[in-house]
PDB file of N, CA and C in Angstrom:
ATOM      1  N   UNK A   1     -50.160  35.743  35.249  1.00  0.00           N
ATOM      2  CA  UNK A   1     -49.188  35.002  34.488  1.00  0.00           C
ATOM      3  C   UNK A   1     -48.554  35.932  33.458  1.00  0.00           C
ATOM      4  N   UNK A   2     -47.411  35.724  33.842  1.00  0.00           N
ATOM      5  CA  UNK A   2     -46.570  37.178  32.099  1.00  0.00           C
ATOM      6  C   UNK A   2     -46.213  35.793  31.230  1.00  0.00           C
ATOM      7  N   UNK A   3     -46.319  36.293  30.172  1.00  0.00           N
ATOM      8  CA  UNK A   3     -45.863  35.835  29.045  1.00  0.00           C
ATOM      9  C   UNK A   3     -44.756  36.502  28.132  1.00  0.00           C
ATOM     10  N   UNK A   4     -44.220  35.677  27.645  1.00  0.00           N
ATOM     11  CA  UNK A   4     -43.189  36.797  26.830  1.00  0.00           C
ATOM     12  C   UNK A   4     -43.324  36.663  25.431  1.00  0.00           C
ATOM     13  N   UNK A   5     -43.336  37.774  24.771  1.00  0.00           N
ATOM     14  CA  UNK A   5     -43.578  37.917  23.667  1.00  0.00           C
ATOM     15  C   UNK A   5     -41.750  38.043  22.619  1.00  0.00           C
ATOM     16  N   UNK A   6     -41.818  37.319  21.413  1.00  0.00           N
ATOM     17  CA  UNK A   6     -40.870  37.763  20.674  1.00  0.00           C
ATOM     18  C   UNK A   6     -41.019  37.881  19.296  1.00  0.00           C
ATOM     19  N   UNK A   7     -40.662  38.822  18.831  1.00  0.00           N
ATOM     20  CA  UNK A   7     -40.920  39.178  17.151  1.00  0.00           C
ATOM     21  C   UNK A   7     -39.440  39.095  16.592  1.00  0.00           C
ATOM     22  N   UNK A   8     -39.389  38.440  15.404  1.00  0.00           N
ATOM     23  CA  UNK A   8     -38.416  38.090  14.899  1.00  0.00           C
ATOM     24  C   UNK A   8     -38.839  38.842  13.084  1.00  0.00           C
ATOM     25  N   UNK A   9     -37.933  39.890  13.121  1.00  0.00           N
ATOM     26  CA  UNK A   9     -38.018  40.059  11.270  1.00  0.00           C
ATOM     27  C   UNK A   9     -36.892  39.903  10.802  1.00  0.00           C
ATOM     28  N   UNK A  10     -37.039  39.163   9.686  1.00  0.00           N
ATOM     29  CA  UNK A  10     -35.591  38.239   8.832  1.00  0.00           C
ATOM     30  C   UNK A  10     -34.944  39.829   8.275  1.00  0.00           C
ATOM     31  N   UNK A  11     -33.821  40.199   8.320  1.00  0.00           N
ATOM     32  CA  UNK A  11     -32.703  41.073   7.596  1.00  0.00           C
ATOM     33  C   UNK A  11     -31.653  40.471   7.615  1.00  0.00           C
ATOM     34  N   UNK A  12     -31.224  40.855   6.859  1.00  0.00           N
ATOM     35  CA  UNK A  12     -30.012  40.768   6.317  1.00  0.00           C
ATOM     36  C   UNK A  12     -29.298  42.399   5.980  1.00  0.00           C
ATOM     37  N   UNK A  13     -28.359  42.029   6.102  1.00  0.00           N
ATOM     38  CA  UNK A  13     -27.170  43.967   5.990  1.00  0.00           C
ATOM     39  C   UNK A  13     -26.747  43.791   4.979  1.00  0.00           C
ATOM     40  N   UNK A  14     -26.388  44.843   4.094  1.00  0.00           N
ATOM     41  CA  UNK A  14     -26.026  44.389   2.447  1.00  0.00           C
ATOM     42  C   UNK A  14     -25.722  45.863   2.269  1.00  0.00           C
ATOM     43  N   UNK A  15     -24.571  45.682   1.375  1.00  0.00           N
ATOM     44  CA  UNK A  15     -23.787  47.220   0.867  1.00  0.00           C
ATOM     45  C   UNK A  15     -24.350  47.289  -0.150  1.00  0.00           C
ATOM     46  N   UNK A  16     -24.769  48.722  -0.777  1.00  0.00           N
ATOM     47  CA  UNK A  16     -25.154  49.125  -1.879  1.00  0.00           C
ATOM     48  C   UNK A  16     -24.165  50.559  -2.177  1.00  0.00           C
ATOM     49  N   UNK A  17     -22.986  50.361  -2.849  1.00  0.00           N
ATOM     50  CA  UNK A  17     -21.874  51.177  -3.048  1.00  0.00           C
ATOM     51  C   UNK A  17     -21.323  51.733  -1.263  1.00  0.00           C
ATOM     52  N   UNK A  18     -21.599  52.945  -1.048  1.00  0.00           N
ATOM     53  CA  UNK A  18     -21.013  53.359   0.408  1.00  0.00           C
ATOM     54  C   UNK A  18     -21.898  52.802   1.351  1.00  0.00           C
ATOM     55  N   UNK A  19     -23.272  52.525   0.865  1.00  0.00           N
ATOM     56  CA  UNK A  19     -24.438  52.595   1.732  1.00  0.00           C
ATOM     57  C   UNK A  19     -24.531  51.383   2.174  1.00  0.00           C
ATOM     58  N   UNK A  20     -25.108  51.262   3.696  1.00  0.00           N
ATOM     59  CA  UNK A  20     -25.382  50.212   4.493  1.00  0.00           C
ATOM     60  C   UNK A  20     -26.709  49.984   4.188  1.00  0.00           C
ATOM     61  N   UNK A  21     -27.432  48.799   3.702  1.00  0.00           N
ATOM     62  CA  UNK A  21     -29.088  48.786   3.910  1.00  0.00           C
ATOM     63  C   UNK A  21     -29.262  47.430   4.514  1.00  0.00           C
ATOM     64  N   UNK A  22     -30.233  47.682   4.834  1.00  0.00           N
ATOM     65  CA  UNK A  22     -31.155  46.161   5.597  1.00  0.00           C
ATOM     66  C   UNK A  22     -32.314  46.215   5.018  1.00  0.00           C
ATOM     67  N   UNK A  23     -31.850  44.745   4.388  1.00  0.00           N
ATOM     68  CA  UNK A  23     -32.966  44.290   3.767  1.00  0.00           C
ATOM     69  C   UNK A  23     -33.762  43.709   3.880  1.00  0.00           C
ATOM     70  N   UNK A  24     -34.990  43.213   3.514  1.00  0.00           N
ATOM     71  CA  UNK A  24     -36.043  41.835   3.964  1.00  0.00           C
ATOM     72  C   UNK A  24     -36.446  41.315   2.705  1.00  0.00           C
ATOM     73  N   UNK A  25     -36.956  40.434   2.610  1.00  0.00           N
ATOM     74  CA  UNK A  25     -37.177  39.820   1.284  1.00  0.00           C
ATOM     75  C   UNK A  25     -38.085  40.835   0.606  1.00  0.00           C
ATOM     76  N   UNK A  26     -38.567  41.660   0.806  1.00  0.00           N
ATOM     77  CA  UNK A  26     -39.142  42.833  -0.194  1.00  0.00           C
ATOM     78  C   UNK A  26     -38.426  43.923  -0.334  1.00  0.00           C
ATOM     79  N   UNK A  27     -38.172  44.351   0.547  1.00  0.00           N
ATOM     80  CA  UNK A  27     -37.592  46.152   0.797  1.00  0.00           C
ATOM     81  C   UNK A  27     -36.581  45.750   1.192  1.00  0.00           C
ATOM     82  N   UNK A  28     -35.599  47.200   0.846  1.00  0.00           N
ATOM     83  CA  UNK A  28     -34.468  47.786   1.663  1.00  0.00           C
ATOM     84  C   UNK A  28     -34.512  48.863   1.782  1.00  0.00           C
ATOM     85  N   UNK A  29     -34.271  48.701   3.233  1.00  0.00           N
ATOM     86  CA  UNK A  29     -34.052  50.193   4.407  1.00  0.00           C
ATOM     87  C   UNK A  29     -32.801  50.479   3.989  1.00  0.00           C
ATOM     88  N   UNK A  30     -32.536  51.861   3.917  1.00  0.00           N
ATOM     89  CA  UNK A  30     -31.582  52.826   3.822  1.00  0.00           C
ATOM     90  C   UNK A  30     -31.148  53.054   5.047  1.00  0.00           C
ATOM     91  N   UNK A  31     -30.796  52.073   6.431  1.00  0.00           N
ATOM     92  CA  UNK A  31     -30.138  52.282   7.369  1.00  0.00           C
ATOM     93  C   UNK A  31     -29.380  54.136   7.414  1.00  0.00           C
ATOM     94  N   UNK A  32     -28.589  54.273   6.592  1.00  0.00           N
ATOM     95  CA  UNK A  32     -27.847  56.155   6.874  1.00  0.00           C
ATOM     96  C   UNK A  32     -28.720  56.703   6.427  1.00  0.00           C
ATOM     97  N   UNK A  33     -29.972  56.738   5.729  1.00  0.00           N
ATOM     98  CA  UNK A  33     -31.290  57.743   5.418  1.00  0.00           C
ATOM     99  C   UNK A  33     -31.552  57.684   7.097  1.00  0.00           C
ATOM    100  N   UNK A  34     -31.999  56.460   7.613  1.00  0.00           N
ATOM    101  CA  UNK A  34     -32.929  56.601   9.002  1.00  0.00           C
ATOM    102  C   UNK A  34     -32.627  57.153  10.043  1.00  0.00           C
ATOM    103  N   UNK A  35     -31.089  56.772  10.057  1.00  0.00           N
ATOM    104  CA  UNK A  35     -30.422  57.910  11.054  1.00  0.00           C
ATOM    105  C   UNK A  35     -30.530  59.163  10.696  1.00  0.00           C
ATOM    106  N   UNK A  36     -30.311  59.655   9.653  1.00  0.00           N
ATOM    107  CA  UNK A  36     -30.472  61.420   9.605  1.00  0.00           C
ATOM    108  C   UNK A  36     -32.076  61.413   9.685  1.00  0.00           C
ATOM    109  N   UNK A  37     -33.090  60.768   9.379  1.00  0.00           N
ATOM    110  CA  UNK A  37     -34.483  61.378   9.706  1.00  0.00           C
ATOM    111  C   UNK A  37     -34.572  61.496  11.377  1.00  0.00           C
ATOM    112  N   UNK A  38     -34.112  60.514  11.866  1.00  0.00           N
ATOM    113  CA  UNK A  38     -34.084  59.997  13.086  1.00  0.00           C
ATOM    114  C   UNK A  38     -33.440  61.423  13.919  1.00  0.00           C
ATOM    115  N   UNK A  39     -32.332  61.549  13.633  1.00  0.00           N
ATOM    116  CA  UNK A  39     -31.573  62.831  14.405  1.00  0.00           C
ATOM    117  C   UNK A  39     -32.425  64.205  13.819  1.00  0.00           C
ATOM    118  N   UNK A  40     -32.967  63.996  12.699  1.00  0.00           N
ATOM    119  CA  UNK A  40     -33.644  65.674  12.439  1.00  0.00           C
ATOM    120  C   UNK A  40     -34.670  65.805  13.251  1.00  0.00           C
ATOM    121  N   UNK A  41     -35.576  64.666  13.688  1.00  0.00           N
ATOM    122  CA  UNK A  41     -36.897  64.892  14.332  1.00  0.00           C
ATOM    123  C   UNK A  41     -36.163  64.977  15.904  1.00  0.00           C
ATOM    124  N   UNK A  42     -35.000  64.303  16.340  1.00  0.00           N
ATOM    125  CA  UNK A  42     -35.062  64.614  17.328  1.00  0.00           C
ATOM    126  C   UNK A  42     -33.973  66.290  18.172  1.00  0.00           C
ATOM    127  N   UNK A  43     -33.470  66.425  16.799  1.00  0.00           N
ATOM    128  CA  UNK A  43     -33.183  68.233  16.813  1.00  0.00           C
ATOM    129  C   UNK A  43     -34.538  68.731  17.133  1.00  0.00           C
ATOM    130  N   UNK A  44     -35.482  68.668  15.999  1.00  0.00           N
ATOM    131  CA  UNK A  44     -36.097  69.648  15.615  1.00  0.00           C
ATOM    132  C   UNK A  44     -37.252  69.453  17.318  1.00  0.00           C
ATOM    133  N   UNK A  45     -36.968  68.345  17.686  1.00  0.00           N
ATOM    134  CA  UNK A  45     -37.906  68.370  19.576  1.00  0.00           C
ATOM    135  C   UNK A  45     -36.907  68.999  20.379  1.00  0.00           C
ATOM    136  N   UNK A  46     -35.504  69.305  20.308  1.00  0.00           N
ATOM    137  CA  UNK A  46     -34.838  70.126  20.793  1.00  0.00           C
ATOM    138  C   UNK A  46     -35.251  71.397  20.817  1.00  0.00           C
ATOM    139  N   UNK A  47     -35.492  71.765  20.001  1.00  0.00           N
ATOM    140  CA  UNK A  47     -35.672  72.936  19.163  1.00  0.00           C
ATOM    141  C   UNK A  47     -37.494  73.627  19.800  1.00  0.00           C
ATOM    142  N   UNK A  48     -38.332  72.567  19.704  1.00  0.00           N
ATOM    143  CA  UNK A  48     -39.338  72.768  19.602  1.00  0.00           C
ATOM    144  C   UNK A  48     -39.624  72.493  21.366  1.00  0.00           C
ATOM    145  N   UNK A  49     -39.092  72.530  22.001  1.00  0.00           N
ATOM    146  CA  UNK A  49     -38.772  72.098  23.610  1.00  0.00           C
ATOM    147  C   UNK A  49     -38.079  73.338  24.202  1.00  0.00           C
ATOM    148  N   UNK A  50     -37.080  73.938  23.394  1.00  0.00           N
ATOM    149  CA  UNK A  50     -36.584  75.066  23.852  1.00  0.00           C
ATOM    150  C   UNK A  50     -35.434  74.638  24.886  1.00  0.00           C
ATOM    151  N   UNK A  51     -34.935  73.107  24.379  1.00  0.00           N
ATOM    152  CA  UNK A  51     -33.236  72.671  24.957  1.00  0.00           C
ATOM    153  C   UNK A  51     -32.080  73.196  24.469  1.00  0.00           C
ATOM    154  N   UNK A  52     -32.860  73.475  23.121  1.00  0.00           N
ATOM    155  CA  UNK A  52     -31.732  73.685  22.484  1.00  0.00           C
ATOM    156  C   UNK A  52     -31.962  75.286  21.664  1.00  0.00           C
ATOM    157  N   UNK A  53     -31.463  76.150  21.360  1.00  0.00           N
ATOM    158  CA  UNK A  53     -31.981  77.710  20.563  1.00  0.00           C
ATOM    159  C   UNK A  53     -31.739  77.313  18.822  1.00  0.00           C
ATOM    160  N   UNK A  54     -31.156  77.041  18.265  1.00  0.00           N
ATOM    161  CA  UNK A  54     -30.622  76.964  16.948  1.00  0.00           C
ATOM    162  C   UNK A  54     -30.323  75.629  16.784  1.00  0.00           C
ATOM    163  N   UNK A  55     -30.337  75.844  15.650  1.00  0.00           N
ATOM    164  CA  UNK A  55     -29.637  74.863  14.695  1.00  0.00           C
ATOM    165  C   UNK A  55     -27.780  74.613  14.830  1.00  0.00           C
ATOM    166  N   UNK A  56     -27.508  76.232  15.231  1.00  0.00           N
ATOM    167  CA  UNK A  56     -25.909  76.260  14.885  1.00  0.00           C
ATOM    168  C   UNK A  56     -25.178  75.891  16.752  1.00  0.00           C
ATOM    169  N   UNK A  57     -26.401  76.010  17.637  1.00  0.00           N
ATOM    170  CA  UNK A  57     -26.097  75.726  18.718  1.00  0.00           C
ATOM    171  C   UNK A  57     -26.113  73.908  18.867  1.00  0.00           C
ATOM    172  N   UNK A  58     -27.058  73.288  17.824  1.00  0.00           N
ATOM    173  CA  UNK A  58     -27.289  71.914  18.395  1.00  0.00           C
ATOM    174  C   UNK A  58     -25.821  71.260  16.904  1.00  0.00           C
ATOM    175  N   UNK A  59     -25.345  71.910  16.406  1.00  0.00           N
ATOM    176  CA  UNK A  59     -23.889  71.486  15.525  1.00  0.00           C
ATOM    177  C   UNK A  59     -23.127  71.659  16.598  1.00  0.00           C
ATOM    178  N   UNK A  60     -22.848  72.744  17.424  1.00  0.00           N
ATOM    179  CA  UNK A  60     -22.082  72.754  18.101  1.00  0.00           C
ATOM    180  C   UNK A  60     -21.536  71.519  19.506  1.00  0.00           C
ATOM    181  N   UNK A  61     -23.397  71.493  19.872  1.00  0.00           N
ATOM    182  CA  UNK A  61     -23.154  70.199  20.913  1.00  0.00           C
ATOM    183  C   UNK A  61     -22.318  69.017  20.275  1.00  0.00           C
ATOM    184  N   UNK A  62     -23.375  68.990  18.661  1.00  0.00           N
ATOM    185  CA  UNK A  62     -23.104  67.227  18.488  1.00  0.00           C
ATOM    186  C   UNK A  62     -21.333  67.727  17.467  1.00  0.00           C
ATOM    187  N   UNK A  63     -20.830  68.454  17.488  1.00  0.00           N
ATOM    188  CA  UNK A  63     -19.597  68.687  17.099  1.00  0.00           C
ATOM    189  C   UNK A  63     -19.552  68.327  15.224  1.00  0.00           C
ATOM    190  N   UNK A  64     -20.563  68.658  15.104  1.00  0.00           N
ATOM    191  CA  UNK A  64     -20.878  68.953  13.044  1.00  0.00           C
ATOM    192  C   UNK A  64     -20.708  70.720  13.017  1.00  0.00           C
ATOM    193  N   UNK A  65     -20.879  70.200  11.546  1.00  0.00           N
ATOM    194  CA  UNK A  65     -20.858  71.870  10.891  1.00  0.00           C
ATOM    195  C   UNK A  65     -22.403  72.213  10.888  1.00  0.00           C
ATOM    196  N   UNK A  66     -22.896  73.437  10.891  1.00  0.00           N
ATOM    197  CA  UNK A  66     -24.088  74.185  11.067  1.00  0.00           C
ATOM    198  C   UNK A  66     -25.260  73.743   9.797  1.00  0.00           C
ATOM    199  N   UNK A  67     -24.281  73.187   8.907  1.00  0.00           N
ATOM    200  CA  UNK A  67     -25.325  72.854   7.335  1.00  0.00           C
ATOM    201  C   UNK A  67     -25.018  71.797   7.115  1.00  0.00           C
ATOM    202  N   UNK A  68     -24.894  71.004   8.110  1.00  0.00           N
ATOM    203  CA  UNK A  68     -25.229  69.556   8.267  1.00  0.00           C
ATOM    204  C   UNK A  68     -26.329  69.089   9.161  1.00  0.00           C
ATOM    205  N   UNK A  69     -26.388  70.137  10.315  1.00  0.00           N
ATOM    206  CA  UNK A  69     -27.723  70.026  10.969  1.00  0.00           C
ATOM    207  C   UNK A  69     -28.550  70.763   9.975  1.00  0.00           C
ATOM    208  N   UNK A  70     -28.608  71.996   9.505  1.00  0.00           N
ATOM    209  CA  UNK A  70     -29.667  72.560   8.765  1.00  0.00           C
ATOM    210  C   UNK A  70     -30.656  71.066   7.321  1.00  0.00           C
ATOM    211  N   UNK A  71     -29.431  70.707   6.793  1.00  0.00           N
ATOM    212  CA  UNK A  71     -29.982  70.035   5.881  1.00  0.00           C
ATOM    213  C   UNK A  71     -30.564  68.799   6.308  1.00  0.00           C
ATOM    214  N   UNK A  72     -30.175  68.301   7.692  1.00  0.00           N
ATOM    215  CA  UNK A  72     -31.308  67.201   7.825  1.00  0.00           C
ATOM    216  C   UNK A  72     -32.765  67.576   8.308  1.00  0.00           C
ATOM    217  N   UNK A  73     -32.498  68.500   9.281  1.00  0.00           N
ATOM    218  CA  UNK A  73     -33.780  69.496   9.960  1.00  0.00           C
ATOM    219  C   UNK A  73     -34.647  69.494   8.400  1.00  0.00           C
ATOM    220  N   UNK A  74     -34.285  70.129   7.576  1.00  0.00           N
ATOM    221  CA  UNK A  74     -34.813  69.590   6.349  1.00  0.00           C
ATOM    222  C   UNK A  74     -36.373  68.615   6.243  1.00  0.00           C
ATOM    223  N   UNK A  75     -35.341  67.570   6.237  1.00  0.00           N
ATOM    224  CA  UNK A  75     -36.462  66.155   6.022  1.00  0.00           C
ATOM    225  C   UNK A  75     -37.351  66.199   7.125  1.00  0.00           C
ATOM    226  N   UNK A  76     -37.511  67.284   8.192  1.00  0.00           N
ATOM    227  CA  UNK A  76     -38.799  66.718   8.940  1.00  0.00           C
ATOM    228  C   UNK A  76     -39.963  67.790   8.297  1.00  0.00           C
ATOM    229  N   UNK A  77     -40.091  68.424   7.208  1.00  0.00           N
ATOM    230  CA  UNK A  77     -40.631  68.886   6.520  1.00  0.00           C
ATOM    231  C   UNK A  77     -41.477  68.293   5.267  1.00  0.00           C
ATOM    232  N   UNK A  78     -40.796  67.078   5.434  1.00  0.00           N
ATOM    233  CA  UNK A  78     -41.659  65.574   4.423  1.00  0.00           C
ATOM    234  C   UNK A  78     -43.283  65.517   4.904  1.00  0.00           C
ATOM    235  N   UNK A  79     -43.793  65.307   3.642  1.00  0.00           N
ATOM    236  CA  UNK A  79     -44.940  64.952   3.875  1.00  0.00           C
ATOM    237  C   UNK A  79     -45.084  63.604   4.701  1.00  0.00           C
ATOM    238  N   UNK A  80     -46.142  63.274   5.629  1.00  0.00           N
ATOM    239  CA  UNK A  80     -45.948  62.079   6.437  1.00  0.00           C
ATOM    240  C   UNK A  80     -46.133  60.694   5.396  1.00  0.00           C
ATOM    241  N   UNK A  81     -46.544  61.049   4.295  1.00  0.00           N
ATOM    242  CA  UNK A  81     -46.658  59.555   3.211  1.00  0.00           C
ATOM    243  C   UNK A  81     -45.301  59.464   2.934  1.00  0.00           C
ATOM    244  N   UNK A  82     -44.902  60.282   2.619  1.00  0.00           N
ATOM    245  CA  UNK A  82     -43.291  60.592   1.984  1.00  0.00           C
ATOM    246  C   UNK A  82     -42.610  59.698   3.001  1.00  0.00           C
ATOM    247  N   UNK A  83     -42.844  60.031   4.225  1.00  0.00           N
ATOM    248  CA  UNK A  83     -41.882  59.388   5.631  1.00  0.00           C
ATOM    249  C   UNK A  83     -42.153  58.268   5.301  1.00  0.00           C
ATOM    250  N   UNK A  84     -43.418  57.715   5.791  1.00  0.00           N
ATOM    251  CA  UNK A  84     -43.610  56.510   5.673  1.00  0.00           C
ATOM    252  C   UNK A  84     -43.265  55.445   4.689  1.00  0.00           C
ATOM    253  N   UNK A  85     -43.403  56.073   3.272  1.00  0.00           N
ATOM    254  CA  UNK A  85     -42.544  55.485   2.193  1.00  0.00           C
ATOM    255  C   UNK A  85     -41.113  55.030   2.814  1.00  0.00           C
ATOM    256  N   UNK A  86     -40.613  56.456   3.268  1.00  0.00           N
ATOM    257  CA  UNK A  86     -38.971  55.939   3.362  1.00  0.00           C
ATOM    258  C   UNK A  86     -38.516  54.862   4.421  1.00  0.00           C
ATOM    259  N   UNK A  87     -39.525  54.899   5.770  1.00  0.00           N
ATOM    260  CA  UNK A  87     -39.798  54.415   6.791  1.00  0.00           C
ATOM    261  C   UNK A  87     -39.826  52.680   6.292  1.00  0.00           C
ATOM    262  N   UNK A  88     -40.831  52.663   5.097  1.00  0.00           N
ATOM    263  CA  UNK A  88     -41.004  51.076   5.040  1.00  0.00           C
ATOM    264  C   UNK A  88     -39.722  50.825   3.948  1.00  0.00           C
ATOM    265  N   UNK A  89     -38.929  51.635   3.423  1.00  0.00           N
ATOM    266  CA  UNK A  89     -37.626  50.901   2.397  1.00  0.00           C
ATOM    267  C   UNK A  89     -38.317  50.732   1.284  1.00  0.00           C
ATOM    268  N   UNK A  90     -39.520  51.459   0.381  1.00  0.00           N
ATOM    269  CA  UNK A  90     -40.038  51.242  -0.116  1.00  0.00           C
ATOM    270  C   UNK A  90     -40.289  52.411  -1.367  1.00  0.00           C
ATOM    271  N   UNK A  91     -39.549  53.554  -0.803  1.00  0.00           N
ATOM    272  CA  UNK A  91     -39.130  54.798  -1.324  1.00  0.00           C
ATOM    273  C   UNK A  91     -38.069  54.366  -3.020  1.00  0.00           C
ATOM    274  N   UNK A  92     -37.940  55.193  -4.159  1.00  0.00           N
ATOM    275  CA  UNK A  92     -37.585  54.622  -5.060  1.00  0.00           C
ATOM    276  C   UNK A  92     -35.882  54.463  -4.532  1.00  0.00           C
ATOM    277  N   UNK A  93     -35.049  53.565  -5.351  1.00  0.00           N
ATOM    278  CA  UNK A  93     -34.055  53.459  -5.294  1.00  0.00           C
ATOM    279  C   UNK A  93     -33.266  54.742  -5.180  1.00  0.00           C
ATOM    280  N   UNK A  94     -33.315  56.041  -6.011  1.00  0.00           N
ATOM    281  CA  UNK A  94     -31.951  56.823  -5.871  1.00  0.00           C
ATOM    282  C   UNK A  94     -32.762  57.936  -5.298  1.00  0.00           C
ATOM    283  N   UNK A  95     -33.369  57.750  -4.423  1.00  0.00           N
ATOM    284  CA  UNK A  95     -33.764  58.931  -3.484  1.00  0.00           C
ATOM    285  C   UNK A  95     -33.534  58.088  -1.829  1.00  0.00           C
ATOM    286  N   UNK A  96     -31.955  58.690  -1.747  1.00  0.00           N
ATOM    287  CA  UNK A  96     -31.050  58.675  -0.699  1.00  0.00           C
ATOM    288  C   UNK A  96     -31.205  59.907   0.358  1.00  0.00           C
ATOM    289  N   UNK A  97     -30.480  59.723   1.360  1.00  0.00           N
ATOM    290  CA  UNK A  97     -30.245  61.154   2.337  1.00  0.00           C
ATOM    291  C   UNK A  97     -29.459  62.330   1.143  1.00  0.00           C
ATOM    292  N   UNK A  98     -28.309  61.424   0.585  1.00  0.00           N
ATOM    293  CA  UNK A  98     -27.419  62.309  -0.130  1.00  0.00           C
ATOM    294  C   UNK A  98     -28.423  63.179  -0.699  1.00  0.00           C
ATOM    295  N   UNK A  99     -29.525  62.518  -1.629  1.00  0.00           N
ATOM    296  CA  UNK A  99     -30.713  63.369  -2.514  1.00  0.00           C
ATOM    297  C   UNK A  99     -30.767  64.341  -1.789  1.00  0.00           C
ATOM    298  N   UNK A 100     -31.664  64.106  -0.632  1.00  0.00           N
ATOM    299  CA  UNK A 100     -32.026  65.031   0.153  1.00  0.00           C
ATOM    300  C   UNK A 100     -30.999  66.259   0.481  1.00  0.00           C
ATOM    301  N   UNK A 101     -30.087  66.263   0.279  1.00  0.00           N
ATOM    302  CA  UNK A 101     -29.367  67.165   1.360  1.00  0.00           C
ATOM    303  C   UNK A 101     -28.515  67.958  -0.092  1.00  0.00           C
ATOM    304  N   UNK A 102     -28.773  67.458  -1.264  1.00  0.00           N
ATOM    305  CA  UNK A 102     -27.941  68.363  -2.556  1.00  0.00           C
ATOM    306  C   UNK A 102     -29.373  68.977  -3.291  1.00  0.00           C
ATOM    307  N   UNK A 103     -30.357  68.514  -3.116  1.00  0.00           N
ATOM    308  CA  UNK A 103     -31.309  69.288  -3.456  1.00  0.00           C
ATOM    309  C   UNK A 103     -33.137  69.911  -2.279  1.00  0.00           C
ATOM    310  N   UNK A 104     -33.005  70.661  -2.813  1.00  0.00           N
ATOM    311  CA  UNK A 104     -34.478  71.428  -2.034  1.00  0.00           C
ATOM    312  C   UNK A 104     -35.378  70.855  -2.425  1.00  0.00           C
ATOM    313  N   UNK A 105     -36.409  70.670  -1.260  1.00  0.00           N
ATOM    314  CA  UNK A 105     -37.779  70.253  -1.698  1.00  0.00           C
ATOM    315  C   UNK A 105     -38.745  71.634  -1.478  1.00  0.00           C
ATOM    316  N   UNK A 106     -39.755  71.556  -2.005  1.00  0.00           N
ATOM    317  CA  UNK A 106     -40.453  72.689  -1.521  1.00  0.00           C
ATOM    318  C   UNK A 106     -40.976  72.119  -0.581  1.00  0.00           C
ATOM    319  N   UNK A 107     -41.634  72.983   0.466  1.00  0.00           N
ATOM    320  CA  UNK A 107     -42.465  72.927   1.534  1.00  0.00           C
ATOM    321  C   UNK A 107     -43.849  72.414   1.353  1.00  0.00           C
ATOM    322  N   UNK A 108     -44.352  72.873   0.238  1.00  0.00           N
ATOM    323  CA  UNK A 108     -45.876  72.007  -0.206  1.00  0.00           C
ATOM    324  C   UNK A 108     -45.898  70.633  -0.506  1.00  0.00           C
ATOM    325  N   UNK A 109     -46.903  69.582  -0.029  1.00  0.00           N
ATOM    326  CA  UNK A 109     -46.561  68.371   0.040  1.00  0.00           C
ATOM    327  C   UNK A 109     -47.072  67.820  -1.597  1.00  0.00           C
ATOM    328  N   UNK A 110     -48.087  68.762  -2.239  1.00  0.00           N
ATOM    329  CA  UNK A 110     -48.399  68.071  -3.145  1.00  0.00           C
ATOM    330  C   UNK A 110     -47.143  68.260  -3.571  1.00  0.00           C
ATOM    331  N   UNK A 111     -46.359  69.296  -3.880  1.00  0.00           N
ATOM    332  CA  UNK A 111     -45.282  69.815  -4.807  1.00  0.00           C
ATOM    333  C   UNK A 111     -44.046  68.468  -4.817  1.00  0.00           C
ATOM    334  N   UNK A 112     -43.691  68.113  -2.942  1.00  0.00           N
ATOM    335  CA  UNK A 112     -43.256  67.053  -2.854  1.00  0.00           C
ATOM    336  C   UNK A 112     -43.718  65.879  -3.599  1.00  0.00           C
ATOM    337  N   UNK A 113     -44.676  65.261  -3.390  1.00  0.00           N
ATOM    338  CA  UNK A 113     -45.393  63.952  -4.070  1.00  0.00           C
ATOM    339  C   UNK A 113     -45.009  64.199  -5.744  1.00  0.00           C
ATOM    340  N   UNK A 114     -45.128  65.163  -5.619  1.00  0.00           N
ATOM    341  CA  UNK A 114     -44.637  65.121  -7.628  1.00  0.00           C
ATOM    342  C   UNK A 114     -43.404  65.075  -7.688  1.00  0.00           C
ATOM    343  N   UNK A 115     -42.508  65.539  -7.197  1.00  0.00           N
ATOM    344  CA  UNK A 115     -41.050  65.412  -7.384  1.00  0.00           C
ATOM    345  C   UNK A 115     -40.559  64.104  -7.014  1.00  0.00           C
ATOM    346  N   UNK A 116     -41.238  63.230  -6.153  1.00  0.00           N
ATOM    347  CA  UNK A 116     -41.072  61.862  -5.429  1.00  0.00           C
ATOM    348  C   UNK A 116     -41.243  61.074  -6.678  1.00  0.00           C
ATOM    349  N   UNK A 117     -42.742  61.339  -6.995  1.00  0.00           N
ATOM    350  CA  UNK A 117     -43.427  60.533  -8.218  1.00  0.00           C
ATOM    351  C   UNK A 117     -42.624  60.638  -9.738  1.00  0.00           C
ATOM    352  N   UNK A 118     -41.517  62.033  -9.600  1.00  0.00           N
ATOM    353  CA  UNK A 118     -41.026  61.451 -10.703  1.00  0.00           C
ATOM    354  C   UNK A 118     -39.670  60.748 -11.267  1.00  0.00           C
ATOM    355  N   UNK A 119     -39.939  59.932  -9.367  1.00  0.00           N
ATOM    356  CA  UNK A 119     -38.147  59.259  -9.425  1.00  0.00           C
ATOM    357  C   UNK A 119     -38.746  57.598 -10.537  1.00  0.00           C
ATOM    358  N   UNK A 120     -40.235  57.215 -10.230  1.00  0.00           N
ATOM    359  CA  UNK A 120     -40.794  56.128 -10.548  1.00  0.00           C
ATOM    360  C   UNK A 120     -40.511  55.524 -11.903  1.00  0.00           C
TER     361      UNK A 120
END
């Protein structure tokens, strides 16, 4: 016997200045954050697959500039709490993609967690 299963989570879409988010009665997702994490991890399996050679080769496919792929490739360098924060919409308010991509994080995760911790 199949059964069918359906999951229903309440959102709603809601502008926050340029930004698209989806919200739920607790959190809001940064919908344009998820896409750039989303496209960096799946560069960086390009990359790590050997489909693709560079960074300036996978701008070229998707028809961006070279430091627009570099700076999301970026964020897959997040600590995995860090992700998951951003993952659940739960990340502080003004730590956007934009954040990400006008400033450097270091590579050490504690170093991250403190710079996160002092959006709070």
């Amino acid at each position: 016997m199949n059964a069918e299963f359906e999951s229903f989570v309440p959102l709603t879409f809601a502008r926050r200045g340029v930004q698209r988010l989806a919200t739920t009665s607790a959190v809001a997702h940064d919908t344009t954050f998820l896409v750039g994490l989303s496209r960096a991890f799946y560069w960086k399996s390009l990359l790590d697959s050997n489909v693709m050679k560079s960074g300036s080769e996978i701008a070229k496919h998707e028809g961006l500039h070279h430091s627009v792929v570099n700076e999301l490739m970026r964020l897959t360098l997040l600590a995995p709490d860090i992700i998951a924060q951003l993952m659940s919409g739960t990340q502080p308010r003004r730590l956007t993609l934009m954040w990400f991509q006008r400033n450097r994080l270091p590579v050490d995760w504690q170093a991250q967690r403190a710079i996160i911790n002092g959006f709070k």
